[in-house]
N, C-alpha and C. Protein backbone atom coordinates (compact mmCIF):
# COMPACT_ATOMS: atom_id res chain seq x y z
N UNK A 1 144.49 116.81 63.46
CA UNK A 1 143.79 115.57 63.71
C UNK A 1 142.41 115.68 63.06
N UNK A 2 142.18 114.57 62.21
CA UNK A 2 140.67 114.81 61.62
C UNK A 2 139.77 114.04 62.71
N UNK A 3 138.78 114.52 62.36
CA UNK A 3 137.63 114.27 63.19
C UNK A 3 136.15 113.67 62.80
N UNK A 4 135.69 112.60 62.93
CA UNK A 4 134.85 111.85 62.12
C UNK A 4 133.56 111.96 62.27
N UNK A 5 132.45 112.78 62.13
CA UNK A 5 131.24 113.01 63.14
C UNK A 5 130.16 111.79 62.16
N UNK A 6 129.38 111.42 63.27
CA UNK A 6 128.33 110.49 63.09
C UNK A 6 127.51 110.27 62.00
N UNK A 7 127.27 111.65 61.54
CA UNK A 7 126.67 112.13 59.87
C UNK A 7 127.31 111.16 58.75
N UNK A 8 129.09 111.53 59.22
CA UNK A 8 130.01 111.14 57.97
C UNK A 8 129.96 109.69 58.01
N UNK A 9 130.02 108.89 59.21
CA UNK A 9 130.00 107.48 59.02
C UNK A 9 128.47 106.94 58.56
N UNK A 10 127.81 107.75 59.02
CA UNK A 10 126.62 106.93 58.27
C UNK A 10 126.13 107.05 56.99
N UNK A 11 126.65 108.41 56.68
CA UNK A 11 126.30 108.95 54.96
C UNK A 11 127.51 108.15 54.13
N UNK A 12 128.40 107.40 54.50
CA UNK A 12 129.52 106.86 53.79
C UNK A 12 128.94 105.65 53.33
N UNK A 13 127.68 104.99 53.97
CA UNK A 13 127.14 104.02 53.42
C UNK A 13 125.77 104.02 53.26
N UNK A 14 125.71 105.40 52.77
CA UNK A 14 123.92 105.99 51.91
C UNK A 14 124.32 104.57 50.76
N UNK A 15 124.65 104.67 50.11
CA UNK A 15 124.44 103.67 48.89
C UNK A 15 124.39 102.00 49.20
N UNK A 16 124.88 101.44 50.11
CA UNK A 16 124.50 100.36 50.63
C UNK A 16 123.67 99.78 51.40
N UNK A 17 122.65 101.14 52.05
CA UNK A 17 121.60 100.76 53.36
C UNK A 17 120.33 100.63 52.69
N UNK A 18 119.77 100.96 51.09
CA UNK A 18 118.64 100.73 50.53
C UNK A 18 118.78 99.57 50.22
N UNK A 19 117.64 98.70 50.25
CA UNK A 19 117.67 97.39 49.36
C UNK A 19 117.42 97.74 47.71
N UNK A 20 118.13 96.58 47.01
CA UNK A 20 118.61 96.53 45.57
C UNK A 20 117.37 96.25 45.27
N UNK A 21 116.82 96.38 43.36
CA UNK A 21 115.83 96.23 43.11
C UNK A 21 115.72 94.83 43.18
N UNK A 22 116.80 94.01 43.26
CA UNK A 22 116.33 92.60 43.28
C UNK A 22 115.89 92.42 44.55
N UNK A 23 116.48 92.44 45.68
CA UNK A 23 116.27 91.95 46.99
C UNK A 23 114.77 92.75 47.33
N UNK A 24 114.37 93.55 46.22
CA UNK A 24 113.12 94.25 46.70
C UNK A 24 112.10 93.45 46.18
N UNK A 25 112.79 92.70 44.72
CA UNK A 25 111.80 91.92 44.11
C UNK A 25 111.63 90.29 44.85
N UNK A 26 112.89 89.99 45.02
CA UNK A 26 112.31 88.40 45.85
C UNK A 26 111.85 88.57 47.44
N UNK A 27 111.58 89.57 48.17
CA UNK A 27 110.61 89.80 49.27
C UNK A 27 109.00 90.12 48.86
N UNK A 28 109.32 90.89 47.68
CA UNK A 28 107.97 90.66 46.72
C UNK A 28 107.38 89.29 46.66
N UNK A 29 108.25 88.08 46.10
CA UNK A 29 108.00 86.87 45.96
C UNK A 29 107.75 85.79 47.18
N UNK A 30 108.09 86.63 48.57
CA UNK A 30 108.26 85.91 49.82
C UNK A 30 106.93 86.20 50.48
N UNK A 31 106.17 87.04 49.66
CA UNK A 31 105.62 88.14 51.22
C UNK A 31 103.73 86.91 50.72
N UNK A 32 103.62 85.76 50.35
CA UNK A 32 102.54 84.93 50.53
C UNK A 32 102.99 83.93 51.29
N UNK A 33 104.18 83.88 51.92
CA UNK A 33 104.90 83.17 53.00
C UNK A 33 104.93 84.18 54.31
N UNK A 34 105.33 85.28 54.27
CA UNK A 34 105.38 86.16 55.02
C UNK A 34 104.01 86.46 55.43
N UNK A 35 103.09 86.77 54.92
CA UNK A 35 101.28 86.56 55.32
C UNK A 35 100.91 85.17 55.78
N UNK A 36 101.36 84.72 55.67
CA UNK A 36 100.92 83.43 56.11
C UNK A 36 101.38 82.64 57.51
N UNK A 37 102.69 83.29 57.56
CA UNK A 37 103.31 83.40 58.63
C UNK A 37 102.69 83.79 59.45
N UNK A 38 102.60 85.22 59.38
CA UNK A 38 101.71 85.91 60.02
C UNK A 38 100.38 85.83 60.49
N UNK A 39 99.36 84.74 60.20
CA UNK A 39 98.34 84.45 60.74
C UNK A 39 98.45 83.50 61.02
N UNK A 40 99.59 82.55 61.12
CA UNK A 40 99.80 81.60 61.68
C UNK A 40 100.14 81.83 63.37
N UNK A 41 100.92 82.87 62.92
CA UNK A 41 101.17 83.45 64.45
C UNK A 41 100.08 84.01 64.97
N UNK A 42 99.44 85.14 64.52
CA UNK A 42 98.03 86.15 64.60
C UNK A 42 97.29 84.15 65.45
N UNK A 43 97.20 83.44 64.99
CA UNK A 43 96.37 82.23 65.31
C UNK A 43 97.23 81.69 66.80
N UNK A 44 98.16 81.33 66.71
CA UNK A 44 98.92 80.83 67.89
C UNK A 44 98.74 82.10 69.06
N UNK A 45 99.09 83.03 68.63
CA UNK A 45 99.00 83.94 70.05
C UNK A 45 97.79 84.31 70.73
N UNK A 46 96.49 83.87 70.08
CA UNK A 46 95.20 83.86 70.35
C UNK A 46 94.72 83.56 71.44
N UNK A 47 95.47 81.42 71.53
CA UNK A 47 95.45 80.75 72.15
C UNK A 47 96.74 80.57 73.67
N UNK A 48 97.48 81.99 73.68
CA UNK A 48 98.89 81.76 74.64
C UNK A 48 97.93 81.81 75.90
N UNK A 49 96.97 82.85 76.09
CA UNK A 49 96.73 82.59 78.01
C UNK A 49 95.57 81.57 77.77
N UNK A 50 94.91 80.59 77.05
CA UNK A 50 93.85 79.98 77.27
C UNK A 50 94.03 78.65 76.81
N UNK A 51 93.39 77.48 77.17
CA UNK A 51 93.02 76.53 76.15
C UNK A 51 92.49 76.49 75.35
N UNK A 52 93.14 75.88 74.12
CA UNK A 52 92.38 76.49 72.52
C UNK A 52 91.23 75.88 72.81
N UNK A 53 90.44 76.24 71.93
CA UNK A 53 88.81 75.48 71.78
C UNK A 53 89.00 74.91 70.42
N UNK A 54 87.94 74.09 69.97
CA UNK A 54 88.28 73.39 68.75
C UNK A 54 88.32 74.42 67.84
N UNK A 55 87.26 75.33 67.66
CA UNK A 55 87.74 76.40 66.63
C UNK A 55 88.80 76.89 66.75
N UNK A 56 89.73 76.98 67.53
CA UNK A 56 91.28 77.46 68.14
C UNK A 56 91.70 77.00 67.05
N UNK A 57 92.13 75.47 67.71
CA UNK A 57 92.80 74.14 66.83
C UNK A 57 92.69 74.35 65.53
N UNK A 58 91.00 74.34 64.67
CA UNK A 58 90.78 74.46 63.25
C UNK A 58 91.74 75.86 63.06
N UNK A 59 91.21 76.77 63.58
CA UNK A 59 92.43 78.18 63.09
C UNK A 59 93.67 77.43 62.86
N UNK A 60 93.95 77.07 63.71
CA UNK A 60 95.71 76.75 63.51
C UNK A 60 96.09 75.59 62.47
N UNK A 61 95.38 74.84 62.45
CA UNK A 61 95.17 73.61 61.36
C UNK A 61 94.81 74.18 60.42
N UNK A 62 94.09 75.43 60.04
CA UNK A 62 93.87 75.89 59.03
C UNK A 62 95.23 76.83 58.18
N UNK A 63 95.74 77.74 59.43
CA UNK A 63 96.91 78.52 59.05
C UNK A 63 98.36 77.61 58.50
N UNK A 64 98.35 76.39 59.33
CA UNK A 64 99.53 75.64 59.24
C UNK A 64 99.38 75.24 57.75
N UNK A 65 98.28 75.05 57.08
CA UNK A 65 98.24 74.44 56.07
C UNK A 65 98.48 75.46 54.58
N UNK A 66 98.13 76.71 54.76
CA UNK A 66 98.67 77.84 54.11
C UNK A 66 99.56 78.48 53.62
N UNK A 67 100.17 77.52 55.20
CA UNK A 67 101.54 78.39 55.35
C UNK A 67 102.27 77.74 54.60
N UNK A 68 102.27 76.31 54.54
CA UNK A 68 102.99 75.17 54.13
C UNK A 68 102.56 74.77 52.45
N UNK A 69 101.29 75.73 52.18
CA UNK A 69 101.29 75.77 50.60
C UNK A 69 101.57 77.00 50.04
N UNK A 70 102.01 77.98 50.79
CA UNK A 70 102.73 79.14 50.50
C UNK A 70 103.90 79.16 50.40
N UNK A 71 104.95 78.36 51.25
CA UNK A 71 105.70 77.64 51.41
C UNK A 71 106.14 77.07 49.71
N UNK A 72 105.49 75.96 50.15
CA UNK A 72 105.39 75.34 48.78
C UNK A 72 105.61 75.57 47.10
N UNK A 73 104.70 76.83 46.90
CA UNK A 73 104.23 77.34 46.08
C UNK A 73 105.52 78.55 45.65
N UNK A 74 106.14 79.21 47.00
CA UNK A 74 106.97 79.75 46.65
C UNK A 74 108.31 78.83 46.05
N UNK A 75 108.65 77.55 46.67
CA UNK A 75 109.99 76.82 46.52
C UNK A 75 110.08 76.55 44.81
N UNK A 76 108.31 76.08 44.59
CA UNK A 76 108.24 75.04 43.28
C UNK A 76 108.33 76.66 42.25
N UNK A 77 108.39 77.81 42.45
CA UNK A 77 108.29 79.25 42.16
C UNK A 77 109.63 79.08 41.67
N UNK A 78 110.94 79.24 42.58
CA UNK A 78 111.95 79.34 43.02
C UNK A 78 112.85 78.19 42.34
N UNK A 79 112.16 77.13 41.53
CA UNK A 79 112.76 75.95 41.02
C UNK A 79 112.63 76.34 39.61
N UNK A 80 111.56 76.68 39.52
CA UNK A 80 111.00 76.98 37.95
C UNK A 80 112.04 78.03 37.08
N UNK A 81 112.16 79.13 38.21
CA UNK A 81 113.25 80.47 37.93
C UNK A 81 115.02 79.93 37.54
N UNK A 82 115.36 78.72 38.36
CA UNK A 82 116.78 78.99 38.36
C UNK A 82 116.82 77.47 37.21
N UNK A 83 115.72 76.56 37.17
CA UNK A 83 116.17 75.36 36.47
C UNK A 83 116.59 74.43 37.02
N UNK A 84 116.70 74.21 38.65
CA UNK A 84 116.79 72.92 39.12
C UNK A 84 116.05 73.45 40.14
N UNK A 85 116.57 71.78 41.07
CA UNK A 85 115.56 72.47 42.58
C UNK A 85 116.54 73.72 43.47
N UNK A 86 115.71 74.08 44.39
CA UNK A 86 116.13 75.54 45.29
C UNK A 86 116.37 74.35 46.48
C-alpha cells in the first residue's frame, strides 16, 4: 500500500502555487487601485466608534475620489492594452 505524506501533496503543486510573471505584472498595474483602496478604508475605519467630523467627511470625500480615478485610470489603462473597452 503506498502512502502519501503531506510533503508529497504539496510539493506536487510547487509549480502552480507561484504567481506567473503575468499575474505578477497586472497586480503591478492594480496596486494604484489597491492603495487607494486602502486609504479609503485607512479613512472609513477612523470614523467606526465616532461621529465623523467634517474633516472625517473631507478624508473620505477625498479618498472616494482617488479611488474612483484610480479606478478609472486603471480601466481606460486596460482598454488601451487589449483595443476595445475592458
Amino acid at each position: 500500500m503506498d502512502h502519501v505524506t503531506v510533503q508529497d501533496a504539496v510539493t506536487a503543486f510547487e509549480d502552480f502555487m507561484e504567481p506567473t510573471a503575468a499575474e505578477l505584472d497586472a497586480i503591478e498595474r492594480e496596486m494604484p487601485v489597491i492603495l487607494a483602496d486602502v486609504e479609503l478604508l485607512d479613512a472609513q475605519i477612523i470614523t467606526i466608534d465616532r461621529t465623523p467630523s467634517e474633516l472625517d467627511a473631507r478624508r473620505i470625500r477625498r479618498a472616494r475620489r482617488r479611488l474612483l480615478a484610480a479606478h478609472r485610470d486603471h480601466v481606460n489603462g486596460l482598454s488601451g492594452q487589449t483595443g476595445g473597452a475592458a
